[in-house]
N, C-alpha and C. Protein backbone atom coordinates (compact mmCIF):
# COMPACT_ATOMS: atom_id res chain seq x y z
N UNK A 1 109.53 118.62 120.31
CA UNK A 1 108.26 118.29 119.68
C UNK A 1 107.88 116.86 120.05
N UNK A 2 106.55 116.39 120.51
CA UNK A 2 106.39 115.36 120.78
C UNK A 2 106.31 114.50 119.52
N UNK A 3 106.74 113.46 119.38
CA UNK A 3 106.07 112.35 118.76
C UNK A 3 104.87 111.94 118.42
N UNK A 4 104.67 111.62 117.10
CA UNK A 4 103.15 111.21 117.37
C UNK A 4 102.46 110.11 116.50
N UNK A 5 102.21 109.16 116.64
CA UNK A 5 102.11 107.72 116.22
C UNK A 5 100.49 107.62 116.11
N UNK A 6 100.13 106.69 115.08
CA UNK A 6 98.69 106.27 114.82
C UNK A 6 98.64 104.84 115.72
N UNK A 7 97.40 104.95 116.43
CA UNK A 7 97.20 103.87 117.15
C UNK A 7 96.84 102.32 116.34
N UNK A 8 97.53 101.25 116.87
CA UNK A 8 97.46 100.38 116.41
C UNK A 8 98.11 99.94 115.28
N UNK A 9 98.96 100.80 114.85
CA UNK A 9 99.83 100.45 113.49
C UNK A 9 100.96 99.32 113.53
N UNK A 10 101.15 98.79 114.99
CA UNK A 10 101.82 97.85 115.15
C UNK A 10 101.20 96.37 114.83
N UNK A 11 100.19 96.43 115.28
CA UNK A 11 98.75 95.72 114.93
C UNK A 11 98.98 95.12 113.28
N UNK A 12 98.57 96.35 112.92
CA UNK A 12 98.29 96.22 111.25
C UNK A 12 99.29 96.03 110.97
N UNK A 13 99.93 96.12 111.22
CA UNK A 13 101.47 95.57 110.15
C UNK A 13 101.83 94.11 110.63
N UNK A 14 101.68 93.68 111.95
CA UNK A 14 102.24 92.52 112.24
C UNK A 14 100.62 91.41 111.47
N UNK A 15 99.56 91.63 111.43
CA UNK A 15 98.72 91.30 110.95
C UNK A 15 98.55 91.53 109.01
N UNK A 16 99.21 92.43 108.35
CA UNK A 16 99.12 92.43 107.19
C UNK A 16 100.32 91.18 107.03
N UNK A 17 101.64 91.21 108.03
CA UNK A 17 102.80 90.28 107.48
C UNK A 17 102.17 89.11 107.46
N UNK A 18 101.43 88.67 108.43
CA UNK A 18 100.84 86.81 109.10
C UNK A 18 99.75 86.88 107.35
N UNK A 19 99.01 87.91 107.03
CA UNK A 19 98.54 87.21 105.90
C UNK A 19 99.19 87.05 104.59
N UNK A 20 100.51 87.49 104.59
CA UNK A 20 100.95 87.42 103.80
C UNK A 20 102.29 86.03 104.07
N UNK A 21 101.94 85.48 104.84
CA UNK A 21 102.40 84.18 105.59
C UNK A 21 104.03 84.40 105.27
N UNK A 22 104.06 85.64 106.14
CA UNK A 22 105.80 86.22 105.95
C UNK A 22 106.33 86.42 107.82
N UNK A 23 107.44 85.74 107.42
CA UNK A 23 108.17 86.35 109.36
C UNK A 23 108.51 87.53 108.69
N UNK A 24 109.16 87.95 110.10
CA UNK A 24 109.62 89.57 110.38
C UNK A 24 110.96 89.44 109.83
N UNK A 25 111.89 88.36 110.12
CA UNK A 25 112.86 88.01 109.09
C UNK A 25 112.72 88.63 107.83
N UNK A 26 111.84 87.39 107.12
CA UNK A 26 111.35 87.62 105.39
C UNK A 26 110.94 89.41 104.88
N UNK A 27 110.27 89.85 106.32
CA UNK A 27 109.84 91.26 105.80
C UNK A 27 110.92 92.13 105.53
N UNK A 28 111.50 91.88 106.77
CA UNK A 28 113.04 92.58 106.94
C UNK A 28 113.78 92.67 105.60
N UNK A 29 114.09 91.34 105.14
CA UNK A 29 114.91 91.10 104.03
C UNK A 29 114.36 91.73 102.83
N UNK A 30 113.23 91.58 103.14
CA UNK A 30 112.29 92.41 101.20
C UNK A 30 112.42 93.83 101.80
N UNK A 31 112.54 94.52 102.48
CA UNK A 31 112.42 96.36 102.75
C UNK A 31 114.00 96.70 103.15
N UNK A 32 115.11 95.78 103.47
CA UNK A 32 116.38 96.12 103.46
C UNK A 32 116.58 96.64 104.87
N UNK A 33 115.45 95.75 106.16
CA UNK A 33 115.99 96.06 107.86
C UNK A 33 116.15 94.97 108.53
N UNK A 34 116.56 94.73 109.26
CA UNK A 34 116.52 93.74 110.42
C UNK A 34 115.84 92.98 110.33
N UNK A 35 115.41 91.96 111.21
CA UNK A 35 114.27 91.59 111.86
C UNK A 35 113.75 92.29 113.24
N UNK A 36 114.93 92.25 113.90
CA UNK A 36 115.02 93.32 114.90
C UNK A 36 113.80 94.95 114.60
N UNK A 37 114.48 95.42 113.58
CA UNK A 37 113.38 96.72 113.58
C UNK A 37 112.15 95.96 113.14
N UNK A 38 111.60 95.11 112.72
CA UNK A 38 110.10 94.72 112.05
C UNK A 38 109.01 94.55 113.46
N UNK A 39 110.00 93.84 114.37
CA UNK A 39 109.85 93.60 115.77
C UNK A 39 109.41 94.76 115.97
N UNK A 40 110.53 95.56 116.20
CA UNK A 40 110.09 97.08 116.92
C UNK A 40 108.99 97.61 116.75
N UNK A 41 108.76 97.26 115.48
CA UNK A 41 107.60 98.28 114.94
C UNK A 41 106.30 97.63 114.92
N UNK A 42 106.26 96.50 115.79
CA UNK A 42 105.61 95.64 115.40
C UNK A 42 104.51 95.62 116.88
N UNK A 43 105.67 96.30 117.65
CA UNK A 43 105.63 95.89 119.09
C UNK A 43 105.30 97.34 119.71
N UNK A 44 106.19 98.27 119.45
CA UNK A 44 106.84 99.64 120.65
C UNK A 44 105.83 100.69 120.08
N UNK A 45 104.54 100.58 119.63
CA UNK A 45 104.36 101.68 119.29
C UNK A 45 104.46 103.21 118.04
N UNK A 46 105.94 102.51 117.60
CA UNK A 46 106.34 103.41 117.13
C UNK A 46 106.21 103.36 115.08
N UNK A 47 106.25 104.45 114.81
CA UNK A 47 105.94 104.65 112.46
C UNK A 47 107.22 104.47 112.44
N UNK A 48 107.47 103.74 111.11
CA UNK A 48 108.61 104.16 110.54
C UNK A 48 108.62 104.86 109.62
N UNK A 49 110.29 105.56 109.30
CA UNK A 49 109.75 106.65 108.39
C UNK A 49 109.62 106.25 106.82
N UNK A 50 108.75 107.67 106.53
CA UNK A 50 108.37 107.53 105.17
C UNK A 50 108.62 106.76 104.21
N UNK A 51 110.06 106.99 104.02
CA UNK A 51 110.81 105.59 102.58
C UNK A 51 110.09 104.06 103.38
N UNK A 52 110.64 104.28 104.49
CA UNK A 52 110.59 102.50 105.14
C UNK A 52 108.61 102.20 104.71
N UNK A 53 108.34 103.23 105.26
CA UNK A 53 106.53 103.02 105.53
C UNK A 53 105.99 102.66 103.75
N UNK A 54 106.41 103.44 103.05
CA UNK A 54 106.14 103.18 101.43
C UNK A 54 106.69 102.22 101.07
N UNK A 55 107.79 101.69 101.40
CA UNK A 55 108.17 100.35 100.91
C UNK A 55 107.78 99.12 101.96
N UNK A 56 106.77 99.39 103.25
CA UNK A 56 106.31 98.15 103.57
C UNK A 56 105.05 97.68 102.86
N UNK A 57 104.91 99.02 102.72
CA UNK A 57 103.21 99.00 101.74
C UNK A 57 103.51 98.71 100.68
N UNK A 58 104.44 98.86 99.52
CA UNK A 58 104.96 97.95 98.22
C UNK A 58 104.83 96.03 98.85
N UNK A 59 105.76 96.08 99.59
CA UNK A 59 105.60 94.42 99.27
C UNK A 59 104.87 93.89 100.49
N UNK A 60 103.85 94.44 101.26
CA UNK A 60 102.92 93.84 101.81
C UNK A 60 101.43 93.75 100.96
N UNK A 61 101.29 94.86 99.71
CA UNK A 61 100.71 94.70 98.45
C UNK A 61 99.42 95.32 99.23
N UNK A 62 99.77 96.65 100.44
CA UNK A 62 98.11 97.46 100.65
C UNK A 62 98.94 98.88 100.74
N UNK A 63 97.99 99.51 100.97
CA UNK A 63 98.14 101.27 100.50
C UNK A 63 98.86 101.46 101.99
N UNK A 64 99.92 102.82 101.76
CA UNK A 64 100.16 103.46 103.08
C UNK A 64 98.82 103.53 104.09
N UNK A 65 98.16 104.34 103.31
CA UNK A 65 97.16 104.72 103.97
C UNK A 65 96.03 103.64 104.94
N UNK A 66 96.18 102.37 104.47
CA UNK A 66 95.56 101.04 105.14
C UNK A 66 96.45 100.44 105.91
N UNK A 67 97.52 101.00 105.68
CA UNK A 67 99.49 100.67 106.97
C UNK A 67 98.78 101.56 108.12
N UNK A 68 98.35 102.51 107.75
CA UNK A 68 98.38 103.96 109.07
C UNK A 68 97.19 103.81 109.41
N UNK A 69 96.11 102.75 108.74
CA UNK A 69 94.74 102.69 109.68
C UNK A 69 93.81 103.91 109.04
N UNK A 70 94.35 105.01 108.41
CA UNK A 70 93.91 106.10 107.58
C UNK A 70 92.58 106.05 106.83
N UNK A 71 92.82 104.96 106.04
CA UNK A 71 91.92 103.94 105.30
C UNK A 71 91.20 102.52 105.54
N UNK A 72 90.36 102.20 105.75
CA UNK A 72 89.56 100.79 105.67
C UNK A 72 90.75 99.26 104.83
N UNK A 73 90.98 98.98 105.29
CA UNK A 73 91.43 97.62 104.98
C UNK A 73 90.77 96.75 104.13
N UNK A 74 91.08 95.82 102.55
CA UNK A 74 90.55 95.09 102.09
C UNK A 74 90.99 94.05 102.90
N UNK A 75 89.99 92.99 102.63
CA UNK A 75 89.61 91.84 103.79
C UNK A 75 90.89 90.75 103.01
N UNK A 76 91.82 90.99 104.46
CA UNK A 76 92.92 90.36 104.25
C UNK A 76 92.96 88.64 104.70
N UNK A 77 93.73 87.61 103.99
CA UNK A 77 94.09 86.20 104.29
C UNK A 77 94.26 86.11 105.82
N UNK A 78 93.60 85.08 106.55
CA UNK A 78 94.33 84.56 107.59
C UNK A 78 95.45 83.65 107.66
N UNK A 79 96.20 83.99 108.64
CA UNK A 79 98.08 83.50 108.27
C UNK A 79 97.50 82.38 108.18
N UNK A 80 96.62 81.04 108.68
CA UNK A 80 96.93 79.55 107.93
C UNK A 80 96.44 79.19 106.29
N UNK A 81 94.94 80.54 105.70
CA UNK A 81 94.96 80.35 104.04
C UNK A 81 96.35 81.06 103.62
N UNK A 82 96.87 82.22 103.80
CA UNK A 82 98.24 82.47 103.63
C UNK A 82 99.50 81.65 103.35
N UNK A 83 99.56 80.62 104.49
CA UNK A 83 100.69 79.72 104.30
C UNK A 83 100.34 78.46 102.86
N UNK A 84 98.37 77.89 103.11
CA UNK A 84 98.15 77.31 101.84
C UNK A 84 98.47 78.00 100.76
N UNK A 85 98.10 78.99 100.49
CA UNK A 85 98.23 79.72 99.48
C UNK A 85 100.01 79.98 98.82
N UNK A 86 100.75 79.97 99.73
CA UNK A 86 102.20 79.51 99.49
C UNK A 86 102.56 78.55 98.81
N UNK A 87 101.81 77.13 100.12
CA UNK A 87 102.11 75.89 98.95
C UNK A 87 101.88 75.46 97.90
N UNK A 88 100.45 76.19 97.77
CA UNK A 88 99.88 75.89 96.38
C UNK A 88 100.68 76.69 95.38
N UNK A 89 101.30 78.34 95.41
CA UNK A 89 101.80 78.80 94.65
C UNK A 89 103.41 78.16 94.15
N UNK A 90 103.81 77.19 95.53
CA UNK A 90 104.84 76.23 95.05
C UNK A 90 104.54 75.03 93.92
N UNK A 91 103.53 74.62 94.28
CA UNK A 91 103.45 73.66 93.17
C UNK A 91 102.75 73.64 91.98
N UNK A 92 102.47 75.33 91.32
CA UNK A 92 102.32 75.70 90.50
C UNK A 92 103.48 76.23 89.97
N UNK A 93 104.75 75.69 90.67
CA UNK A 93 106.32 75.70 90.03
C UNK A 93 106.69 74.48 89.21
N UNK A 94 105.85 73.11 89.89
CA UNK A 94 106.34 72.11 89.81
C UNK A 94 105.95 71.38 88.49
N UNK A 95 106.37 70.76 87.35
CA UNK A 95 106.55 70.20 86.33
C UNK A 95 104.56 69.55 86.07
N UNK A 96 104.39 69.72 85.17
CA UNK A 96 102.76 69.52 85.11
C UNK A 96 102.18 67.97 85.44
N UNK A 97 103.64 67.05 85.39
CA UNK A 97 103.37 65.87 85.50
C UNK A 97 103.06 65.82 87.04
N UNK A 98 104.41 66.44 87.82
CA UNK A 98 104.01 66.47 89.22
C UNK A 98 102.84 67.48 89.74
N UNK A 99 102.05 67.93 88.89
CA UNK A 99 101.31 69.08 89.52
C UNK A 99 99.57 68.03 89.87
N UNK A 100 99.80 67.07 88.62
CA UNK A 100 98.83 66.16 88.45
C UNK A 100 98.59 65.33 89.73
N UNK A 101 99.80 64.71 90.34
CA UNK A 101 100.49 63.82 90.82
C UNK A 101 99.91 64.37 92.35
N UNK A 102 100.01 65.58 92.91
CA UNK A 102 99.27 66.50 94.27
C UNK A 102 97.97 66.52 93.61
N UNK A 103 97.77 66.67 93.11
CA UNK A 103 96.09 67.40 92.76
C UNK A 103 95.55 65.64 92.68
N UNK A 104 95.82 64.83 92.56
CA UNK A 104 95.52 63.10 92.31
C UNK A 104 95.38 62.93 93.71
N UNK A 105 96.60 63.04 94.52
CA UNK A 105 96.56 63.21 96.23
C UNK A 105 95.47 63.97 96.72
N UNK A 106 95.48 64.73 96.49
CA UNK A 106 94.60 65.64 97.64
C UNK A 106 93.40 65.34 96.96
N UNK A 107 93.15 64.65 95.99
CA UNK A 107 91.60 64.60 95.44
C UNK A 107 91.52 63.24 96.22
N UNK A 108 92.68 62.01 96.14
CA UNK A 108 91.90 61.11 96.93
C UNK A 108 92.07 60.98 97.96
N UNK A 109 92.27 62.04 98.91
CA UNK A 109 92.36 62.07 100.43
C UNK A 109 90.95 62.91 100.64
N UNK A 110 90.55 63.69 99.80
CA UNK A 110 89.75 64.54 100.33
C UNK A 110 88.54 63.49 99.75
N UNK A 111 88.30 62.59 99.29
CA UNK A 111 87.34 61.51 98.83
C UNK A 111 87.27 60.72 100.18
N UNK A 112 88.78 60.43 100.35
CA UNK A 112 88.57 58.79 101.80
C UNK A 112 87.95 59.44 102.73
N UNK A 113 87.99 61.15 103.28
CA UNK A 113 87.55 61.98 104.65
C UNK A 113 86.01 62.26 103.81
N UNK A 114 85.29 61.70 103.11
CA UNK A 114 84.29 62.54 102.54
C UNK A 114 83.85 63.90 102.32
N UNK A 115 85.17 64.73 102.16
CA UNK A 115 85.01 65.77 101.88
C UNK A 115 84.48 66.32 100.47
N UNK A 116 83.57 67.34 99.87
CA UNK A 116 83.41 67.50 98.63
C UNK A 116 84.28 68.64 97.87
């Protein structure tokens, strides 16, 4: 029986990981494969199966069906708001004194560049 793969699903997945400002490492480690297979699948063409495909769609946070191209895609982060969006969710870890302390920074840097 031949094989038979949805076009571009290597695409969408290596593009859902970058907005979710994740390596193939990090993906690997949250679905329990390689980096090696994230690659593969990233690259060769090829689906993974079912369990794997439902649990990339759990923690890439879109439907199978928007994994397989099946469905329309909500308008996903580009990997550099992705990676902001990291830092900022880091220093909404950080103690309220230090949270003041960045938000004081970036207000008077974004003042000296006349940014609004």
């Amino acid at each position: 029986m031949k094989e038979r793969t949805l076009e571009g699903f290597g695409e969408r997945l290596a593009a859902f990981r970058q907005s979710r400002a994740m390596t193939q490492t990090q993906l690997g480690d949250a679905v329990g494969v390689s980096q090696r297979v994230i690659a593969y699948y990233e690259t060769n063409g090829a689906q993974p199966p079912g369990a794997l495909l439902a649990e990339l769609a759990r923690v890439l946070e879109v439907s199978a069906d928007e994994l397989l191209g099946l469905k329309p895609t909500k308008q996903t982060m580009s990997p550099k708001k992705a990676r902001l969006r990291k830092r900022l969710e880091k220093i909404e870890q950080l103690p309220p004194s230090d949270q003041r302390a960045v938000l004081k920074f970036v207000d008077s840097l974004c003042n000296s560049r006349g940014v609004s």
